[in-house]
C-alpha atoms as a PDB file:
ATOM      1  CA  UNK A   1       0.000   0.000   0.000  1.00  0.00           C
ATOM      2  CA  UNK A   2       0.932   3.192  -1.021  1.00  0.00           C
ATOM      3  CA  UNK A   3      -1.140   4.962   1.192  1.00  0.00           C
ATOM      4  CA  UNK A   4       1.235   6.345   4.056  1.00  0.00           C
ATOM      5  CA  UNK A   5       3.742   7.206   1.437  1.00  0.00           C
ATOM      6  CA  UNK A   6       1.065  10.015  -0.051  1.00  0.00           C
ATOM      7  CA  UNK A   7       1.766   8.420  -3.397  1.00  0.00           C
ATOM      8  CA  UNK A   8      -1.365   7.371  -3.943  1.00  0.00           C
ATOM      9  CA  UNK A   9      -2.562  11.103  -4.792  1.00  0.00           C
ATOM     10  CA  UNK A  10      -0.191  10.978  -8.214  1.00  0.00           C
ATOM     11  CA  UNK A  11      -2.883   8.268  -9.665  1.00  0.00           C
ATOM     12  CA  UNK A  12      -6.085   9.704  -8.450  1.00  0.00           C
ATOM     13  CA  UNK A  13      -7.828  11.914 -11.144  1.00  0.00           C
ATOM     14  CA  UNK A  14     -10.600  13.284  -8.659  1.00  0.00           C
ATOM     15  CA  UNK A  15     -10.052  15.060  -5.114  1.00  0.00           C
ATOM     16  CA  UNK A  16     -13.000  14.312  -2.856  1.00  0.00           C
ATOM     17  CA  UNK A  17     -15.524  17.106  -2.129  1.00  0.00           C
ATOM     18  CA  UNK A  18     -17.796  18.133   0.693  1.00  0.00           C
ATOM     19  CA  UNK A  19     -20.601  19.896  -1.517  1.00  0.00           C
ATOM     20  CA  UNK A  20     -23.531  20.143   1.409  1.00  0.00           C
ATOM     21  CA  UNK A  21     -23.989  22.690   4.101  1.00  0.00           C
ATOM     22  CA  UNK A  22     -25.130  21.830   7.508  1.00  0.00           C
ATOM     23  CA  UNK A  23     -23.790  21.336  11.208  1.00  0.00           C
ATOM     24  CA  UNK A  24     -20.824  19.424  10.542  1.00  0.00           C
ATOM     25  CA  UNK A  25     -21.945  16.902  13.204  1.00  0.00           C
ATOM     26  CA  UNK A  26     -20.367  13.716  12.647  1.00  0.00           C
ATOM     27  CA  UNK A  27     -22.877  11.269  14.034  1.00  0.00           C
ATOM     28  CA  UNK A  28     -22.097   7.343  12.715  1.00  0.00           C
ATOM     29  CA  UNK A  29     -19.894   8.109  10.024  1.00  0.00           C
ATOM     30  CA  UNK A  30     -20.663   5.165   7.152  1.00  0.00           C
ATOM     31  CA  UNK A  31     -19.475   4.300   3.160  1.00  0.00           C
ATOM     32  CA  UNK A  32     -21.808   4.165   0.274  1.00  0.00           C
ATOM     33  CA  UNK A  33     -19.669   1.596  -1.897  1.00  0.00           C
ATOM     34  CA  UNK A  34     -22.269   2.322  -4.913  1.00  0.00           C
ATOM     35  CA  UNK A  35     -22.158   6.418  -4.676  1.00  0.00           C
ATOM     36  CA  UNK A  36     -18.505   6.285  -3.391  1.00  0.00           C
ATOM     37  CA  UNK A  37     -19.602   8.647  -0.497  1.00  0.00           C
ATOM     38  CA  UNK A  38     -18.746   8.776   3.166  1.00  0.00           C
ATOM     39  CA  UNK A  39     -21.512  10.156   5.117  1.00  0.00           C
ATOM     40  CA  UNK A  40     -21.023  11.637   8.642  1.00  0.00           C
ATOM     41  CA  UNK A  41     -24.436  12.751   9.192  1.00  0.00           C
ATOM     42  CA  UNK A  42     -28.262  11.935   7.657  1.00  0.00           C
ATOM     43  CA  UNK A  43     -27.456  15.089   5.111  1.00  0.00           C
ATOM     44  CA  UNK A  44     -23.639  15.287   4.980  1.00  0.00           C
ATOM     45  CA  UNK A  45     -20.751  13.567   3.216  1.00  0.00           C
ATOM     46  CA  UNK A  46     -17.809  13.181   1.219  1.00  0.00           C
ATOM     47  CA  UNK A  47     -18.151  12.803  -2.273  1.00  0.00           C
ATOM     48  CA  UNK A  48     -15.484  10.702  -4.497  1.00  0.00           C
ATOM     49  CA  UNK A  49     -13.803   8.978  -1.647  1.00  0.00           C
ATOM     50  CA  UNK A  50     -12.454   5.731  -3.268  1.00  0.00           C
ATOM     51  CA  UNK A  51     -12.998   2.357  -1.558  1.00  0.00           C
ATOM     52  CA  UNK A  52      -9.053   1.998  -1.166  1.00  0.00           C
ATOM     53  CA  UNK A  53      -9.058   5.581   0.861  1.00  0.00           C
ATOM     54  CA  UNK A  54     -12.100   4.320   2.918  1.00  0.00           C
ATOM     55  CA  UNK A  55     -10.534   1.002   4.111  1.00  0.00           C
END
């Protein structure tokens, strides 16, 4: 794994993004495999978070 060396961040062509406002509560913090999303709240999440990031 690449990971801890940061050079995983050469190969990735998207950044993840946290497109919705709200309280920034993280509640049960949980990964949508299909959407590639973390959620940390009913509303909130990270979008384009890769499976290999998440685990």
């Amino acid at each position: 794994m690449e990971t801890h060396l940061l050079t995983y961040l050469e190969r990735q062509s998207s950044v993840a993004k946290f497109p919705n406002s709200g309280d920034n509560i993280v509640e049960k913090p949980f990964y949508d495999s299909a959407t590639q999303r973390v959620y940390i709240n009913e509303n909130q999440y990270f979008e384009s978070v890769e499976s290999e990031i998440w685990n």
